[in-house]
N, C-alpha and C. Protein backbone atom coordinates (compact mmCIF):
# COMPACT_ATOMS: atom_id res chain seq x y z
N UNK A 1 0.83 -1.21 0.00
CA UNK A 1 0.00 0.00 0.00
C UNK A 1 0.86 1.26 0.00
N UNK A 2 1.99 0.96 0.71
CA UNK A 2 3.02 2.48 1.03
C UNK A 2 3.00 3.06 -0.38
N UNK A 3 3.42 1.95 -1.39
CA UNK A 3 3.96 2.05 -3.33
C UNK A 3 2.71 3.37 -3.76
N UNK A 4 1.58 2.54 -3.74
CA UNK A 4 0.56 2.95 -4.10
C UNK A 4 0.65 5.01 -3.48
N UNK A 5 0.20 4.91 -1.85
CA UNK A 5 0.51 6.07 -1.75
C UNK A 5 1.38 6.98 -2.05
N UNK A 6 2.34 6.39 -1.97
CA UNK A 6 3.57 7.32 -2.67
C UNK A 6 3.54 7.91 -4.12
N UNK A 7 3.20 6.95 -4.87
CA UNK A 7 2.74 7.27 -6.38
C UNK A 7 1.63 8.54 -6.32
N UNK A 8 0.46 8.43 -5.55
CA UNK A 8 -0.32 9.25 -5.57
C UNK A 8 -0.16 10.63 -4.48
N UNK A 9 1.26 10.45 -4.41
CA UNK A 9 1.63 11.61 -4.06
C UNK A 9 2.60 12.45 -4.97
N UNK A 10 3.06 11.55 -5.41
CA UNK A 10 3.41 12.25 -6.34
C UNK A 10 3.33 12.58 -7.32
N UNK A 11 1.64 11.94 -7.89
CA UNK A 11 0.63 12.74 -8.63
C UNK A 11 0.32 14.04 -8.26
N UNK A 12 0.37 14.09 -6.92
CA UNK A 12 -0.45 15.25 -6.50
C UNK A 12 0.31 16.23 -6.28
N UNK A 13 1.77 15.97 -6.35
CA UNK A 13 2.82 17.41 -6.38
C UNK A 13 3.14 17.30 -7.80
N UNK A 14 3.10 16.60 -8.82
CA UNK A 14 3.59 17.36 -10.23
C UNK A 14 1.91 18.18 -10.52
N UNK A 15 0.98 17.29 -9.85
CA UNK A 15 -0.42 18.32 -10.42
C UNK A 15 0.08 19.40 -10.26
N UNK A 16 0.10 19.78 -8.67
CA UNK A 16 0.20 21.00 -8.29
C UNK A 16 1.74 22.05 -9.17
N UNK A 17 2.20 21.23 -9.08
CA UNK A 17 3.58 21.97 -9.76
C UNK A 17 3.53 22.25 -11.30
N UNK A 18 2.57 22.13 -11.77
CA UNK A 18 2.02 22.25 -13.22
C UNK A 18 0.72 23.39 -13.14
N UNK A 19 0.43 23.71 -12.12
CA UNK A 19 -0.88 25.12 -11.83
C UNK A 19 0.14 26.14 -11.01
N UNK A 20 -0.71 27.25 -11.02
CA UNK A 20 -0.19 28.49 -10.35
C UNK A 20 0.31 28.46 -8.80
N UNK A 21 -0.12 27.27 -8.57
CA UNK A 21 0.76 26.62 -7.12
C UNK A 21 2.17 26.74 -7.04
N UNK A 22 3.13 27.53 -6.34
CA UNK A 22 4.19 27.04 -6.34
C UNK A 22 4.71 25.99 -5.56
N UNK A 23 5.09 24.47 -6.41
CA UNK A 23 5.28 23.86 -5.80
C UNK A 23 6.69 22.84 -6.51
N UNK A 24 7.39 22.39 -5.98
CA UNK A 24 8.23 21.35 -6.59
C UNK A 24 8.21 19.61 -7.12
N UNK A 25 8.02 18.92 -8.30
CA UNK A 25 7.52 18.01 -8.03
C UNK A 25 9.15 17.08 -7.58
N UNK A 26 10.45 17.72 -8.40
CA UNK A 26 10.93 17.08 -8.75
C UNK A 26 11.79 16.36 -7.52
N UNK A 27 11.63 16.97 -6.34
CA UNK A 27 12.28 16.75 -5.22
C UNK A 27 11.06 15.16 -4.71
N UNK A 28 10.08 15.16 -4.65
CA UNK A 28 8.82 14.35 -4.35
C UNK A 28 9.96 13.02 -5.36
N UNK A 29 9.71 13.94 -6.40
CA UNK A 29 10.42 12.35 -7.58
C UNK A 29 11.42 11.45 -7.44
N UNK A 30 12.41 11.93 -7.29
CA UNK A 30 13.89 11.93 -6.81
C UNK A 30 14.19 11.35 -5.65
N UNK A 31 13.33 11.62 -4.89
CA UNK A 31 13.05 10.97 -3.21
C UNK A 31 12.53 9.63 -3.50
N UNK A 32 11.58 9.25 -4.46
CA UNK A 32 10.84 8.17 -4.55
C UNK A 32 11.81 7.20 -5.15
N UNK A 33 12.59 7.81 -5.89
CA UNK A 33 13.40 6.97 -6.78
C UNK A 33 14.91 6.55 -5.80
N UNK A 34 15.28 7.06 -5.31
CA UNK A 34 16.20 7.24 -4.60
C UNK A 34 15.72 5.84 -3.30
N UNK A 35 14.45 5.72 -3.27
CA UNK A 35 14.44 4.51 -2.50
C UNK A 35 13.71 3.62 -3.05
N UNK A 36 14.27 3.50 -4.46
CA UNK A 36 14.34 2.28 -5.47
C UNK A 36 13.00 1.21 -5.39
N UNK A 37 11.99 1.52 -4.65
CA UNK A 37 11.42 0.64 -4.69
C UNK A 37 9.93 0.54 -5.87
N UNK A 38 9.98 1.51 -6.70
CA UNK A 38 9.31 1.27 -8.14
C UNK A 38 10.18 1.94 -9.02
N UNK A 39 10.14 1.37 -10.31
CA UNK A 39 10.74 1.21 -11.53
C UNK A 39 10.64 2.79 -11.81
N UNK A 40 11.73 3.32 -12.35
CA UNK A 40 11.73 4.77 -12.69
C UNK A 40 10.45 5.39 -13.93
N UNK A 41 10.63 4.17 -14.72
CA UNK A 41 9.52 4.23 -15.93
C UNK A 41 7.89 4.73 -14.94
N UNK A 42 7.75 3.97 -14.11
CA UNK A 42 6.35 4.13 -13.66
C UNK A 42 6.31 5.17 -13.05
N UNK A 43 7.53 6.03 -12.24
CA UNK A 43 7.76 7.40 -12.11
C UNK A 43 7.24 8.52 -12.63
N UNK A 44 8.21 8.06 -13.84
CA UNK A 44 7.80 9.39 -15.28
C UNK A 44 6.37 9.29 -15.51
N UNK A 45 5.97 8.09 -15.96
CA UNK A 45 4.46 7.79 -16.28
C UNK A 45 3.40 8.59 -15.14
N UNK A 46 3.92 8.40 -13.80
CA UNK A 46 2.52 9.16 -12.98
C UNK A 46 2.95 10.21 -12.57
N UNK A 47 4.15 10.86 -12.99
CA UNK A 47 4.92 12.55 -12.60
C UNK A 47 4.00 13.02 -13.60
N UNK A 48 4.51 12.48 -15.02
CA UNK A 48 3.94 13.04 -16.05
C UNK A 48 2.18 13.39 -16.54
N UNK A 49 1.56 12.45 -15.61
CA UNK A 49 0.21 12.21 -16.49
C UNK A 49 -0.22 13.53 -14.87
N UNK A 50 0.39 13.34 -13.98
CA UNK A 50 -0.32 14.71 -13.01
C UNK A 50 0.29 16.05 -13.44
N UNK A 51 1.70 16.08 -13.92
CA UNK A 51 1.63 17.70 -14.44
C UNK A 51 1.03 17.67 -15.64
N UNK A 52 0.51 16.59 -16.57
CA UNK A 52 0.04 17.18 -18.12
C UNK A 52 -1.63 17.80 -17.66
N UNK A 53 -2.26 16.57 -16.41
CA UNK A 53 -3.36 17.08 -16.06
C UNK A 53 -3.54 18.56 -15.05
N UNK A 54 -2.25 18.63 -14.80
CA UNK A 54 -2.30 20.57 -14.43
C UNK A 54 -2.12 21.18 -14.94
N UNK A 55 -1.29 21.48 -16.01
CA UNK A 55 -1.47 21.87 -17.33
C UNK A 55 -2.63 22.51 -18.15
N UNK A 56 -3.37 21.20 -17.82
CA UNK A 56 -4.60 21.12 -18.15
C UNK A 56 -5.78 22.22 -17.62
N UNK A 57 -5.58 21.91 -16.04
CA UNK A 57 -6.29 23.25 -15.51
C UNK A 57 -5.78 24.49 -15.39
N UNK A 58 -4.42 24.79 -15.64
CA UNK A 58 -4.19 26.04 -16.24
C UNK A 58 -4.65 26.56 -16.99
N UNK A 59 -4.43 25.67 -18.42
CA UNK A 59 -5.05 25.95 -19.49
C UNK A 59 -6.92 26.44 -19.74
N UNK A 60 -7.26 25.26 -18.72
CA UNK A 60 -8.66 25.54 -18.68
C UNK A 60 -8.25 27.61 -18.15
N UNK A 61 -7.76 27.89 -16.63
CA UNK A 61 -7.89 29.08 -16.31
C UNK A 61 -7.74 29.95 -17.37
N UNK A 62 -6.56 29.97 -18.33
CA UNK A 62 -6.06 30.96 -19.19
C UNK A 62 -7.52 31.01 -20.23
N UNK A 63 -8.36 30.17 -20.60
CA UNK A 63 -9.34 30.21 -21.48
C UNK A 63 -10.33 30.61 -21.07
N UNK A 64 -10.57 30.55 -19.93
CA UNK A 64 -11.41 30.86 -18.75
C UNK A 64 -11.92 32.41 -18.16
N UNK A 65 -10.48 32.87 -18.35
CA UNK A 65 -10.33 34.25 -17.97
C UNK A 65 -9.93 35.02 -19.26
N UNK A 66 -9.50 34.60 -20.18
CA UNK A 66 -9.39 35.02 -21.94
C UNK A 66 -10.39 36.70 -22.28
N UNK A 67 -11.28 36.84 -21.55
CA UNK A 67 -12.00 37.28 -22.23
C UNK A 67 -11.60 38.74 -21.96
N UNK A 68 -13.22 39.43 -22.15
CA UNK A 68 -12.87 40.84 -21.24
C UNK A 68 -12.84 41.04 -20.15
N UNK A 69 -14.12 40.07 -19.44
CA UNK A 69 -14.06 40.29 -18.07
C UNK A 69 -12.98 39.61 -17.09
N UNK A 70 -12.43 38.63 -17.87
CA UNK A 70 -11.42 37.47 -17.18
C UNK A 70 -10.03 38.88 -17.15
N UNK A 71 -9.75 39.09 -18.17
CA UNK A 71 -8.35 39.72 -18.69
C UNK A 71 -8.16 41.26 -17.60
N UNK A 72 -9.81 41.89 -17.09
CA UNK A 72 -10.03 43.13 -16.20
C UNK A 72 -9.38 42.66 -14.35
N UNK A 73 -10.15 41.03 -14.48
CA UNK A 73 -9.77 40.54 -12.89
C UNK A 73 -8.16 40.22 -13.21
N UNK A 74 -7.84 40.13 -13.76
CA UNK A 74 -6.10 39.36 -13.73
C UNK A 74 -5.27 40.63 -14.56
N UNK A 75 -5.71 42.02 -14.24
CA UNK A 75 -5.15 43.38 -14.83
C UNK A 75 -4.77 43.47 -15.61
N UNK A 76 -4.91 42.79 -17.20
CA UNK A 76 -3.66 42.82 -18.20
C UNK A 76 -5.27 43.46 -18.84
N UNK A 77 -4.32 44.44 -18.83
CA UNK A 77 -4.64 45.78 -20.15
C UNK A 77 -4.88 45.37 -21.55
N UNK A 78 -5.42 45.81 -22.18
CA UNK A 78 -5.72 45.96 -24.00
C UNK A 78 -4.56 45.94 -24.29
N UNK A 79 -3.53 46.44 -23.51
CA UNK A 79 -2.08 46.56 -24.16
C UNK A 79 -1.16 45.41 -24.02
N UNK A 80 -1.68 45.09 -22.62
CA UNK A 80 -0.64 43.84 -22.25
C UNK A 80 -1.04 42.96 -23.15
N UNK A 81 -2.67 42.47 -23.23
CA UNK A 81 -3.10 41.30 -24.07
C UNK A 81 -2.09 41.31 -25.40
N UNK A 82 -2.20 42.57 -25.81
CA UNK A 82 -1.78 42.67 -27.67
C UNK A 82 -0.14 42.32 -27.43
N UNK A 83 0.52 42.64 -26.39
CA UNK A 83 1.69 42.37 -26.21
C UNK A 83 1.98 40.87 -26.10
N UNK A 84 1.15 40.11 -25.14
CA UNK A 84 1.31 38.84 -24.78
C UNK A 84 1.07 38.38 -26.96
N UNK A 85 -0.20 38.88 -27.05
CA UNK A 85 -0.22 38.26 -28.37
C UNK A 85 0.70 38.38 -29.48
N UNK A 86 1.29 39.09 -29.83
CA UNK A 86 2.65 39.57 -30.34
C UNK A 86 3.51 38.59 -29.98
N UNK A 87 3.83 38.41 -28.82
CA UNK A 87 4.80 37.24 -28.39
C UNK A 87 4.26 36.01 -28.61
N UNK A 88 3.05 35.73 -28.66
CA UNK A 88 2.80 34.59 -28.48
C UNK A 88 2.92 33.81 -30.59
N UNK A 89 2.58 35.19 -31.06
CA UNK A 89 2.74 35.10 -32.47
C UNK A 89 3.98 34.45 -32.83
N UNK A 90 4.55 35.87 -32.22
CA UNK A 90 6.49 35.23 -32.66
C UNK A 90 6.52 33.61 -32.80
N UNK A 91 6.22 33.29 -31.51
CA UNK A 91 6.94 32.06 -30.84
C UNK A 91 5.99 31.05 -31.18
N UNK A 92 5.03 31.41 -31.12
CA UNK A 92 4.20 30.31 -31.77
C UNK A 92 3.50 29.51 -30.35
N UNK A 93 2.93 27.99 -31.21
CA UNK A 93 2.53 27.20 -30.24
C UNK A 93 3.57 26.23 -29.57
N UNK A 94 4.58 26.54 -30.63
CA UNK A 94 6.02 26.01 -30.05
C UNK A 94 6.40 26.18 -28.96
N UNK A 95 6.47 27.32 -28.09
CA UNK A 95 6.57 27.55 -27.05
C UNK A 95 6.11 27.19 -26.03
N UNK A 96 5.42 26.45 -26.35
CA UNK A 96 4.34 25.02 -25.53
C UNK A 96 5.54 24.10 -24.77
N UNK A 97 6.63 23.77 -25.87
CA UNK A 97 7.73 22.72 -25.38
C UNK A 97 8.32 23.57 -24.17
N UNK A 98 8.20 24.59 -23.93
CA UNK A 98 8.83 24.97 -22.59
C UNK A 98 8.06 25.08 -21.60
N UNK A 99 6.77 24.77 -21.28
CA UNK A 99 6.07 24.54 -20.62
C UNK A 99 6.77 24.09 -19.19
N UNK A 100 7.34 23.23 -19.59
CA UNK A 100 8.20 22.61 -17.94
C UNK A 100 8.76 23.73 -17.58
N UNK A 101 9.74 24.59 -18.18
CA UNK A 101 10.47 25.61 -17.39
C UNK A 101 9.88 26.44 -16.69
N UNK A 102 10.79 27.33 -15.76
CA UNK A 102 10.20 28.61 -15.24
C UNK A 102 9.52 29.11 -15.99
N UNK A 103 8.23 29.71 -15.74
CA UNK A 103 7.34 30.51 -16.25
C UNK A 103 6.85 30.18 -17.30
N UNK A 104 6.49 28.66 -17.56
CA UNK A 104 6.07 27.75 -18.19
C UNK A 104 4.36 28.31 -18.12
N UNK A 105 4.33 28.39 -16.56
CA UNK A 105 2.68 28.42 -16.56
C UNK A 105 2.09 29.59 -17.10
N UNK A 106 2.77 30.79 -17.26
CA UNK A 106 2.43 31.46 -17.98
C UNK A 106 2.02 31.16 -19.48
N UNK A 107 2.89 30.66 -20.12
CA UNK A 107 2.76 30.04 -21.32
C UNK A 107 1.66 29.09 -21.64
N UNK A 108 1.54 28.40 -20.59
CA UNK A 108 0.25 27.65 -20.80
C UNK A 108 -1.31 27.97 -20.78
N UNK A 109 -1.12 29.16 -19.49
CA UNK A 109 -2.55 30.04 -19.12
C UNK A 109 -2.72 30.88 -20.66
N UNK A 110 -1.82 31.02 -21.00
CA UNK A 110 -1.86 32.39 -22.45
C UNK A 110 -2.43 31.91 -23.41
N UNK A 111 -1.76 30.42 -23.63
CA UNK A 111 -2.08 29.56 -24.53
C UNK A 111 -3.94 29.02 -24.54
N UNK A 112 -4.40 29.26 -23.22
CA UNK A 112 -5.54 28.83 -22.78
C UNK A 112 -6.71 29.92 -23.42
N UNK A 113 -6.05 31.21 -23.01
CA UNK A 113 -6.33 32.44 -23.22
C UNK A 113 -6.50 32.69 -24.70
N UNK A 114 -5.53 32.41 -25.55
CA UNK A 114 -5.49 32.63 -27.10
C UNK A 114 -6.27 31.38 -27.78
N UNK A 115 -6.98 30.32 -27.03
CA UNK A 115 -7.91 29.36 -27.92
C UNK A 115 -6.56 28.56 -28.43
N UNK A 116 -5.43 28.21 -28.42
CA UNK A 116 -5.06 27.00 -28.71
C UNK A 116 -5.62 25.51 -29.04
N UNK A 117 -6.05 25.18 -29.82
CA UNK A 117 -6.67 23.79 -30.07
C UNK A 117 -6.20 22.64 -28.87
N UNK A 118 -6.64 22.22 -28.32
CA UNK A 118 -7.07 21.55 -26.99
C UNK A 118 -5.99 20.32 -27.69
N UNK A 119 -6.15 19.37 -28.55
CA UNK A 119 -5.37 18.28 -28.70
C UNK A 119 -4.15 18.92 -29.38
N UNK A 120 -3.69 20.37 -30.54
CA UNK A 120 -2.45 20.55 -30.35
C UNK A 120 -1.97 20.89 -28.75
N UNK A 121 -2.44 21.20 -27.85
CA UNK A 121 -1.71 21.85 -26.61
C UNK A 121 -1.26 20.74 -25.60
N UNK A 122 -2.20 19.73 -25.82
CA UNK A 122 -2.23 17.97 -25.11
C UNK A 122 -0.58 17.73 -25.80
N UNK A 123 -1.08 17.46 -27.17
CA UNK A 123 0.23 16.98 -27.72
C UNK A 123 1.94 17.48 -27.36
N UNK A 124 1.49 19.32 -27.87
CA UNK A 124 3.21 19.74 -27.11
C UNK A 124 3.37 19.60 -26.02
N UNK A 125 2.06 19.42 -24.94
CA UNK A 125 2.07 19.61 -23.40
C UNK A 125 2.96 17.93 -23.00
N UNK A 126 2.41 17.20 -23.61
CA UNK A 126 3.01 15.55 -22.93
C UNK A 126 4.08 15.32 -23.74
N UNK A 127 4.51 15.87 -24.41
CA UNK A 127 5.90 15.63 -25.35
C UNK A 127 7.02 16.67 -24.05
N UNK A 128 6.72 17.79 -23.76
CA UNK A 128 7.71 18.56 -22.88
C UNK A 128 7.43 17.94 -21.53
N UNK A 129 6.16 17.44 -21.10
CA UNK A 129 6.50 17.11 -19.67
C UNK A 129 7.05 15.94 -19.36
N UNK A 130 6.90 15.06 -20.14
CA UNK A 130 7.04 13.55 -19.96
C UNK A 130 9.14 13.42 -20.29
N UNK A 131 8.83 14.41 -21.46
CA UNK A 131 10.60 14.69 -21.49
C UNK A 131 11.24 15.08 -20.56
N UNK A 132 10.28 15.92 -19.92
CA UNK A 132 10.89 16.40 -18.22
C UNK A 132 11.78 15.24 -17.15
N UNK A 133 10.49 14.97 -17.16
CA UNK A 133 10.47 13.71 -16.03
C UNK A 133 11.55 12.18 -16.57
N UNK A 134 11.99 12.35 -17.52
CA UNK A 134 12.73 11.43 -18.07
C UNK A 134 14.07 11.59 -17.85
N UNK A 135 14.58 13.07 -18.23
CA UNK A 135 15.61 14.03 -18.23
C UNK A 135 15.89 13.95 -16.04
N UNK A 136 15.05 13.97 -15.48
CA UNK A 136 15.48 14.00 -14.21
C UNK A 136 15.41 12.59 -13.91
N UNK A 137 14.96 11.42 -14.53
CA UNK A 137 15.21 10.16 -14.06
C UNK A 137 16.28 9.60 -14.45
N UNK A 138 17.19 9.79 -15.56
CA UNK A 138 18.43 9.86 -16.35
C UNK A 138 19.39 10.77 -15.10
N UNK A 139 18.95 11.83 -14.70
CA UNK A 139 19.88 12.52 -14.25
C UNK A 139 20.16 12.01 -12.49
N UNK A 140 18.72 11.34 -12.13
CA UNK A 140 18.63 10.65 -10.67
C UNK A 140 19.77 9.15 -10.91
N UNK A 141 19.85 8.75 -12.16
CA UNK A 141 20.15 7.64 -12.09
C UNK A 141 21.60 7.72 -11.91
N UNK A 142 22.23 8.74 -12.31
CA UNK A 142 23.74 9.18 -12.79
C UNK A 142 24.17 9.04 -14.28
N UNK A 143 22.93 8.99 -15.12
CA UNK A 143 23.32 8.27 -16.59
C UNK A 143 23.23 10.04 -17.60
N UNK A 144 22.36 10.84 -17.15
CA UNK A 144 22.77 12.18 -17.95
C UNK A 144 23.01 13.41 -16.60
N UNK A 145 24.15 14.08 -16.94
CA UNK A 145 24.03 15.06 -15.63
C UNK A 145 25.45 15.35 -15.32
């Protein structure tokens, strides 16, 4: 039963570490792995599927609040919007793959905000997080780092 809880804890810190929560998952991860007692693969698999599903409710927020009245409660001006959109032009939906980094969640809420197609944002969203979580299980193991 311990396996089990542990896993679903550390569902519940990449959730959170994937929404406007500041939270860390990767320390939760690293800890789990570090006492070897499930396969790193099944790691990535339930790190990954709780930050793609916070992600998710970011995204829901950024679409959520998109509008006029959303964009008045969260202060971004006619100007900021056109600015965010400008950038978001540049860079595209590409900028999705950085999602994991700092100020990722921004990128994702914006993305929510600008109508991004729901299965392109799934797609770049689990291609960068799942790469995440791979990249720190490689790096827990001593094999990249």
């Amino acid at each position: 039963m311990l396996g089990g809880t542990s896993l679903a804890g550390l569902f519940v810190a990449a959730f959170l570490a994937a929404t406007p929560v500041p939270f860390q998952s990767e320390v939760v991860f690293l800890a789990l792995m570090a006492q070897g007692l499930m396969p790193v693969w099944l790691l990535v698999l339930v790190a990954s599927t709780g930050n793609i599903l916070g992600s998710c409710v970011t995204y829901g927020f950024g679409r959520g609040l998109g509008g006029a009245r959303g964009a008045r409660w969260l202060g971004l001006t006619p100007e900021r919007r056109a600015k965010a959109e400008r950038w978001f032009a540049r860079w595209g939906v590409w900028s999705l793959l950085l999602s994991w980094a700092p100020g990722g969640d921004f990128i994702v809420a914006l993305s929510g905000a600008l109508r991004v197609p729901l299965p392109l944002f799934l797609a770049l969203v689990t291609v960068a997080k799942t790469l995440r979580y791979a990249a720190v299980g490689l790096i827990g193991l001593g094999i990249w780092g």
